[in-house]
Structure formats: C-alpha cells, structure tokens
N, C-alpha and C. Protein backbone atom coordinates (compact mmCIF):
# COMPACT_ATOMS: atom_id res chain seq x y z
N UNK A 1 108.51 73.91 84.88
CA UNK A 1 109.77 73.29 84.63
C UNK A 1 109.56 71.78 84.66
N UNK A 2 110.19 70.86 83.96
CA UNK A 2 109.95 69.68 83.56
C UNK A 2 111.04 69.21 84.39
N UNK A 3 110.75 67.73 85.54
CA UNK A 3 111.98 67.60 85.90
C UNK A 3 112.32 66.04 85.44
N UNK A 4 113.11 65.52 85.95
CA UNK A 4 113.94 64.60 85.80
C UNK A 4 113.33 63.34 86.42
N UNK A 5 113.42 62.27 85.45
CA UNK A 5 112.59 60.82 86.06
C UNK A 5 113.41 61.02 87.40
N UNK A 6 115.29 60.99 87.99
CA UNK A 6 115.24 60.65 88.60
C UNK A 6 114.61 61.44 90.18
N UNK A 7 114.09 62.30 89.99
CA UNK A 7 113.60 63.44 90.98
C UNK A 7 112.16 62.78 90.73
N UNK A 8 111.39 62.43 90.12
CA UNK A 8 109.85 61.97 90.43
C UNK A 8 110.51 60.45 91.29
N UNK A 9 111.57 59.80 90.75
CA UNK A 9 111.99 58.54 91.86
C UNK A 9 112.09 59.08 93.10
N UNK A 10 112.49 59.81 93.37
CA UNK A 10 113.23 60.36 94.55
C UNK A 10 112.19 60.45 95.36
N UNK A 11 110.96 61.58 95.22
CA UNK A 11 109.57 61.48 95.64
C UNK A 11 109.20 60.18 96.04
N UNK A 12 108.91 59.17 95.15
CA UNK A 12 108.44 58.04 95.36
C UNK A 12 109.16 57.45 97.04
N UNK A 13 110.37 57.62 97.02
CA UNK A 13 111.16 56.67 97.77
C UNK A 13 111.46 57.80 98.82
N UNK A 14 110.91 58.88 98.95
CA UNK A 14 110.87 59.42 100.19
C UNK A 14 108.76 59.88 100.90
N UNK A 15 108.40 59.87 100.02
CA UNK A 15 107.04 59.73 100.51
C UNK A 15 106.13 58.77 100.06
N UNK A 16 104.90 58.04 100.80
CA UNK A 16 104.47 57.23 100.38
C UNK A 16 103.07 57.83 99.72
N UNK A 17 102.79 58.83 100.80
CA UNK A 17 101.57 59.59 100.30
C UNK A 17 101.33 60.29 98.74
N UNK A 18 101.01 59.97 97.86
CA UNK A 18 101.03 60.76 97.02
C UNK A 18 100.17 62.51 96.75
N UNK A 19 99.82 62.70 97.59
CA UNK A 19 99.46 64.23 98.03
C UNK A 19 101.07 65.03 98.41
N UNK A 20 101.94 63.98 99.22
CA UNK A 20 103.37 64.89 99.68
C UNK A 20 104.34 64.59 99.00
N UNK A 21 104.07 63.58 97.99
CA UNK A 21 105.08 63.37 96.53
C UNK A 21 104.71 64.45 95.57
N UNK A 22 103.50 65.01 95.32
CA UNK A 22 103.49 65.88 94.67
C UNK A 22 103.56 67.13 95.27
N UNK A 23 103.20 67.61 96.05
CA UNK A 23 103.61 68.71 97.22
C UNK A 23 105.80 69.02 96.84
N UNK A 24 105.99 67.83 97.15
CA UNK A 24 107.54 67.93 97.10
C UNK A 24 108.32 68.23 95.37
N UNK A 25 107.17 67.34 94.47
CA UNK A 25 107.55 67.36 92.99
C UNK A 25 107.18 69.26 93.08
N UNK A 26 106.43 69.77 93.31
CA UNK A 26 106.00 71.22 92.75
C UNK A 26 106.71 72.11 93.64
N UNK A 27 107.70 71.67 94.78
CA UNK A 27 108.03 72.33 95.44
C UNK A 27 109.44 72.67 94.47
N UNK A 28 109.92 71.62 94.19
CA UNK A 28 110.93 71.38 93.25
C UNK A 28 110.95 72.26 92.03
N UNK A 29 109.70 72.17 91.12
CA UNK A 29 109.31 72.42 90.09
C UNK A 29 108.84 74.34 89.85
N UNK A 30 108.68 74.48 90.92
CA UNK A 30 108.39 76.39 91.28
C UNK A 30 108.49 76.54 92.74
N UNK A 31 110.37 76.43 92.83
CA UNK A 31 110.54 77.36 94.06
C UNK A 31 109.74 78.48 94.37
N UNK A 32 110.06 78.34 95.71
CA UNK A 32 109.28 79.67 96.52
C UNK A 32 110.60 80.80 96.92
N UNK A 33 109.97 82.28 96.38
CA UNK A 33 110.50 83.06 96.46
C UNK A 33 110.63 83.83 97.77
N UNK A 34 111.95 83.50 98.33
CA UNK A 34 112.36 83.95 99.81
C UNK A 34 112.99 85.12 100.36
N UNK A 35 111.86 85.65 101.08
CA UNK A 35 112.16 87.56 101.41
C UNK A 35 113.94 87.42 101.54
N UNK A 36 114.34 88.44 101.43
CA UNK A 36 115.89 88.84 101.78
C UNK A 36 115.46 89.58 103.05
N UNK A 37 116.51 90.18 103.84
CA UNK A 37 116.93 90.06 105.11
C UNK A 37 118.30 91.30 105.68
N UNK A 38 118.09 92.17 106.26
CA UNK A 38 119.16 93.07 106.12
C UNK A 38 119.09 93.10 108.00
N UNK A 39 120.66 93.01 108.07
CA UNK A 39 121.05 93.37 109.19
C UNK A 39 121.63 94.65 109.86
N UNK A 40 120.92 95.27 110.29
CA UNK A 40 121.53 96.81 110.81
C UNK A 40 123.02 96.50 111.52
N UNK A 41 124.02 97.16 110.74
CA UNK A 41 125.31 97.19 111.48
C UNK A 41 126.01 97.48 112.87
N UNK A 42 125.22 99.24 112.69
CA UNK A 42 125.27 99.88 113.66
C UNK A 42 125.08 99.68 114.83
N UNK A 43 125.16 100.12 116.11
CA UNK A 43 124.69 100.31 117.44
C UNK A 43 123.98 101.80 117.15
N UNK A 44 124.21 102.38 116.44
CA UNK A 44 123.16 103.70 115.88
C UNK A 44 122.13 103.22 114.87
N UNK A 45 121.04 103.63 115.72
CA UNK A 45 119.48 103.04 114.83
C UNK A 45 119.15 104.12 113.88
N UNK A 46 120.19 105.35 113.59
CA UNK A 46 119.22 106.73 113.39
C UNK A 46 119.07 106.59 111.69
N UNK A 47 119.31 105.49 111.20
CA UNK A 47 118.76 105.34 109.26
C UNK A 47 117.79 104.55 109.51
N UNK A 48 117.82 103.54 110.60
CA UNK A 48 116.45 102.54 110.61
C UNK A 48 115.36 103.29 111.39
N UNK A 49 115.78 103.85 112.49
CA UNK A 49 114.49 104.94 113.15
C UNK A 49 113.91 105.90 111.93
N UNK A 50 114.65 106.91 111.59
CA UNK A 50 114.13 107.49 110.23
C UNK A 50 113.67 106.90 109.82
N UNK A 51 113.55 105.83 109.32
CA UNK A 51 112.92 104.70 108.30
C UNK A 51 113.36 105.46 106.62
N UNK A 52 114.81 105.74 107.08
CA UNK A 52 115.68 106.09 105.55
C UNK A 52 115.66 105.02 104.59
N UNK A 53 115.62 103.50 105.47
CA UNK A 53 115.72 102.38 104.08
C UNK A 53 114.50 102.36 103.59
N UNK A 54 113.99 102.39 102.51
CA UNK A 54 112.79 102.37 101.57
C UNK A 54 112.29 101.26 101.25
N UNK A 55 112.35 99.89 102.47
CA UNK A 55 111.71 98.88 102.00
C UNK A 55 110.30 98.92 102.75
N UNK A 56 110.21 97.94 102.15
CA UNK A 56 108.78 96.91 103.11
C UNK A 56 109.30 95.84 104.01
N UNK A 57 108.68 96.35 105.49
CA UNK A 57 109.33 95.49 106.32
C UNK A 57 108.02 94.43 106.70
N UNK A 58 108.20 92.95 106.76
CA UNK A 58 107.31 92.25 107.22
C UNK A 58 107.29 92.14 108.83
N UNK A 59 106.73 91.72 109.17
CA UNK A 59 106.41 91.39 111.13
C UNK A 59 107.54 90.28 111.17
N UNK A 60 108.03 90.77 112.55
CA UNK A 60 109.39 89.67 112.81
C UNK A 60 108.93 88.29 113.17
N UNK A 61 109.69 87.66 112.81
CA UNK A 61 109.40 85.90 113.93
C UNK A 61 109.91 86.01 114.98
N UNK A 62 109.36 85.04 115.65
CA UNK A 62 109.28 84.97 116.81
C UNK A 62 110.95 84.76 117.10
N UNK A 63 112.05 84.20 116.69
CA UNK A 63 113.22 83.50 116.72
C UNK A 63 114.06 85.00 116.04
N UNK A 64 114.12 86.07 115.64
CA UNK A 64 114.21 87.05 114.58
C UNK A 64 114.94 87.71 115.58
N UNK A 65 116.23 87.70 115.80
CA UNK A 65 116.96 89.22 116.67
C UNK A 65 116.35 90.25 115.94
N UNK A 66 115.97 91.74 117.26
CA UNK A 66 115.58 92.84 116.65
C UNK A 66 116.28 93.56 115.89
N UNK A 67 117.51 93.75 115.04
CA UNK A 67 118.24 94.17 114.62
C UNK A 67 118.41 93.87 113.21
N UNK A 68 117.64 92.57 112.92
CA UNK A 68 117.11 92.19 111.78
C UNK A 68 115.76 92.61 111.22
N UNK A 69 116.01 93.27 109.99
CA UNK A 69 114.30 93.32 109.44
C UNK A 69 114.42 92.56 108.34
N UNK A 70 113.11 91.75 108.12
CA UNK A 70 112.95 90.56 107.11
C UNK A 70 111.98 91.91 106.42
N UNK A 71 112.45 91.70 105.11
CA UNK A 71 112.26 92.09 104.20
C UNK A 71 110.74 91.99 103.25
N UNK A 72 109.84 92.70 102.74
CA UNK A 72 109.09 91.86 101.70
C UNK A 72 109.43 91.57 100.27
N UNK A 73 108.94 90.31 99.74
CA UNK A 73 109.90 89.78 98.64
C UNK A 73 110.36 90.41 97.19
N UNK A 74 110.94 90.36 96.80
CA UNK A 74 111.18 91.06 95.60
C UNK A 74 112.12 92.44 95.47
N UNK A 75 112.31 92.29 96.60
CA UNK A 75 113.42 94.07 96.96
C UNK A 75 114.51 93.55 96.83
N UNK A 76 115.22 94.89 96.58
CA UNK A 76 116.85 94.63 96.65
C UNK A 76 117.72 95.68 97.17
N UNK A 77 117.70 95.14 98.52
CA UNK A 77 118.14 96.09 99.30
C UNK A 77 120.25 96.37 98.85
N UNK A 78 120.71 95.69 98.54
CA UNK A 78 121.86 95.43 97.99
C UNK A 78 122.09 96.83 96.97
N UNK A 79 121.27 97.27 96.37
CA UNK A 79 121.42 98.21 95.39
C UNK A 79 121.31 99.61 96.02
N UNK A 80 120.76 99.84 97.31
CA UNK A 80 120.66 100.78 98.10
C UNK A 80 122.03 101.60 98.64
N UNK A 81 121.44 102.87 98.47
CA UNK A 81 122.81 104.05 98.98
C UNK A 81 123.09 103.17 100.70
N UNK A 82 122.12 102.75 101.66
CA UNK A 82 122.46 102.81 102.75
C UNK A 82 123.49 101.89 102.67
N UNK A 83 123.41 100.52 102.06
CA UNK A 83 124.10 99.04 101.71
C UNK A 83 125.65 99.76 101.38
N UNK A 84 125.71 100.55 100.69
CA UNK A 84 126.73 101.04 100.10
C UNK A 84 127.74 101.79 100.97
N UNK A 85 127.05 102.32 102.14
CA UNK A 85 127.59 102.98 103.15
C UNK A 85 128.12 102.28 104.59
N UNK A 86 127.19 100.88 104.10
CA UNK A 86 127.78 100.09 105.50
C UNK A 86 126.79 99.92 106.53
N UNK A 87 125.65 100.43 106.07
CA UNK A 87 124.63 100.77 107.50
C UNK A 87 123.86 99.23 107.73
N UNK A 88 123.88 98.28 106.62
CA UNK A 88 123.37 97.42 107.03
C UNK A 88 123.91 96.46 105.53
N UNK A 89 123.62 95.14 106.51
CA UNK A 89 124.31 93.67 105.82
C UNK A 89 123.13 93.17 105.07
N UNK A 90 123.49 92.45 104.23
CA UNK A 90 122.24 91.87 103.43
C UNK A 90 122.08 90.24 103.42
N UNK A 91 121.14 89.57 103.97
CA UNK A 91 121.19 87.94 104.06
C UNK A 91 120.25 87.67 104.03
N UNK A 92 119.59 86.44 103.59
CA UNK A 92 118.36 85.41 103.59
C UNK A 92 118.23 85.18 104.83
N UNK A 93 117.39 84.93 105.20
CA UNK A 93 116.42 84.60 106.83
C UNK A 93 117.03 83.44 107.05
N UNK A 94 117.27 82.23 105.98
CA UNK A 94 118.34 81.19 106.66
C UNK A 94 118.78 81.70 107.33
N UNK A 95 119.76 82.48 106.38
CA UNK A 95 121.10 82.53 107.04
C UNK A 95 120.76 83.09 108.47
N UNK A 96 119.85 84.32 108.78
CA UNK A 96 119.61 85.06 110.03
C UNK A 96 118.92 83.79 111.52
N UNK A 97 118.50 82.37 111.06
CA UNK A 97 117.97 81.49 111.34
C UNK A 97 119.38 80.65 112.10
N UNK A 98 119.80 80.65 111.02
CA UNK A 98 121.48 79.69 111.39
C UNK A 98 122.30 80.26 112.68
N UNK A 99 122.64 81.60 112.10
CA UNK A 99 123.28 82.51 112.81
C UNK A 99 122.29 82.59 114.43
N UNK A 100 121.31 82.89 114.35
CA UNK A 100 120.93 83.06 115.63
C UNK A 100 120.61 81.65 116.46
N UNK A 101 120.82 80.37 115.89
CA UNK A 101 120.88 79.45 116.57
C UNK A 101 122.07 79.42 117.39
N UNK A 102 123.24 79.44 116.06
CA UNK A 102 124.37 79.35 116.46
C UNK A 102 125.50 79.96 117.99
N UNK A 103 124.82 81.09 117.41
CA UNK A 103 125.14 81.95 118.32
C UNK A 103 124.45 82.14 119.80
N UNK A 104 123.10 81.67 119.97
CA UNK A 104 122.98 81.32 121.16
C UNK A 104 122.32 82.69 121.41
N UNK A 105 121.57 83.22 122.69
CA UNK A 105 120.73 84.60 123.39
C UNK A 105 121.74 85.45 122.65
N UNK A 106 121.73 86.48 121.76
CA UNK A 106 122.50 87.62 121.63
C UNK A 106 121.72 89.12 121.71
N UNK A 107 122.10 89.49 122.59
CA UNK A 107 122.30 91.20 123.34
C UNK A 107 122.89 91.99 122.38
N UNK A 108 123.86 91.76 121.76
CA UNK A 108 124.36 92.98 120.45
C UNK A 108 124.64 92.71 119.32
N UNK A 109 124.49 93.52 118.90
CA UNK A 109 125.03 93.46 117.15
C UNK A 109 126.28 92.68 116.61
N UNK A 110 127.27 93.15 117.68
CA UNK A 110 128.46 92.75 117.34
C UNK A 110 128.97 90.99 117.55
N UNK A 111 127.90 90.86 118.53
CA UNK A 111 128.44 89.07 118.58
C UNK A 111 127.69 88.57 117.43
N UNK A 112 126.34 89.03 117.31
CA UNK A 112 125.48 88.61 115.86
C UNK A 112 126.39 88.65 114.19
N UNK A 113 127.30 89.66 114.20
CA UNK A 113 128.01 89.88 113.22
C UNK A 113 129.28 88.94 113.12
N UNK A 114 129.68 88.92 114.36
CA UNK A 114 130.95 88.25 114.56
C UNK A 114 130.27 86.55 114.46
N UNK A 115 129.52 85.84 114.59
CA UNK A 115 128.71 84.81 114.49
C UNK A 115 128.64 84.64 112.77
N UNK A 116 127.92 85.81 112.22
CA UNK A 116 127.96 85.73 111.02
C UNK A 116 129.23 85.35 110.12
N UNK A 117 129.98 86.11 110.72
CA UNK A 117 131.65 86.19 109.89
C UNK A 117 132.00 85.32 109.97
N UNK A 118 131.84 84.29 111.24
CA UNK A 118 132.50 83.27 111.10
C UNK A 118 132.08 82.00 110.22
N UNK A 119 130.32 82.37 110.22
CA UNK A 119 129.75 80.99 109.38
C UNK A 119 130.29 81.36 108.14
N UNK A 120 130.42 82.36 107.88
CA UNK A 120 130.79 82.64 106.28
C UNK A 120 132.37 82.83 105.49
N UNK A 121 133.16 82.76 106.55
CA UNK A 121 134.68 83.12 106.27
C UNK A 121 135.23 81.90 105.85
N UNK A 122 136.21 82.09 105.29
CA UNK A 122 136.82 80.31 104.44
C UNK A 122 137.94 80.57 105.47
N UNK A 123 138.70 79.39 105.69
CA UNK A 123 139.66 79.15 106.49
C UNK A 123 140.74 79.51 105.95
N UNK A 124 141.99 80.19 106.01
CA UNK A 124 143.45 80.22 105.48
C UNK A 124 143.73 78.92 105.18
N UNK A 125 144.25 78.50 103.81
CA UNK A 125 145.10 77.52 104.01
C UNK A 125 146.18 77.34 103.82
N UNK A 126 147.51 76.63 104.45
CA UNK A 126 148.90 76.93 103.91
C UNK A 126 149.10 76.59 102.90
C-alpha cells in the first residue's frame, strides 16, 4: 500500500532513527493481523471442557483472565453454532486487555462481562 507524504512526515517528526521510521512506515503500510478472542459466558465450562468450539486456541498471557481463550488468527468464531447460542462473546485481545485493566482482580465472569458492557454501551441521551 502506498501511503501518504503526510504519514512518511509524521515518521520523520516522531522518530529520529530511521530503522523506527521505517519499522512504523511498514507497520502502517501491512497491518498485523490480530487473533480474535472469545469470552466464555457461562459459569458452565461444559462446551469449552468438551472442547465443542472448533478453534485453535493459543497459550494465554500472562494478564489473560482464564475465561478468555485468545484465538489463532484467521478464525471466525462469530459464525459458530456455539456464538449463536450465547455460550461465548467474541472480542479482540484489546478489548480483553482494556477490560481486564479496567476492571481490576476479577474472580467471575459476570463482573468481566458487566466491565465489558459498560466499556461498550452508549449512554441514553434525552
């Protein structure tokens, strides 16, 4: 992808190094493709114990509530019978990153969800 003089400026005037001006130009130029992320709903593990969802699960991070499995890239868990049934939420590791800052030590599902809902809910307005 060809970008824009003012994005090679931008580089310039945020790095001096030109090894991390171009690092940042190609970062720009061919995003990196970022696993998706499904959150088990339940307090019942018995579709994730089965190992009923049919993905590829990568090794958790260290920061990763267990209730989250990070995904390997290119799946789409969204299209899945389980997704469809409710058994589990679908999000980018940001988001699972944000949320578990936010939210602080979480013990269950339900404050993790309720954390979620809230980063993501729009406010009523009158």
């Amino acid at each position: 992808m060809k970008l824009s003089a003012q994005a090679h400026k931008l580089a310039r005037q945020l790095f001096d190094d030109e090894s991390r001006r171009a690092a940042f130009i190609q970062s720009l130029s061919a995003p990196r493709d970022y696993q998706p992320a499904i959150l088990w709903t339940g307090d019942d593990d018995t579709a994730r114990a089965e190992g009923a969802a049919p993905f590829g699960i990568e090794p958790p991070l260290p920061w990763q509530p267990v209730f989250v499995d990070r995904l390997s890239s290119g799946q789409r868990p969204g299209q899945h019978v389980l997704h469809e049934q409710g058994a589990f939420y679908c999000l980018d590791m940001s988001s699972v990153f944000a949320a578990s800052v936010m939210s602080g030590p979480v013990s269950r599902r339900s404050a993790a969800l309720r954390a979620m809902s809230a980063m993501f809910s729009v406010p009523n307005t009158p």
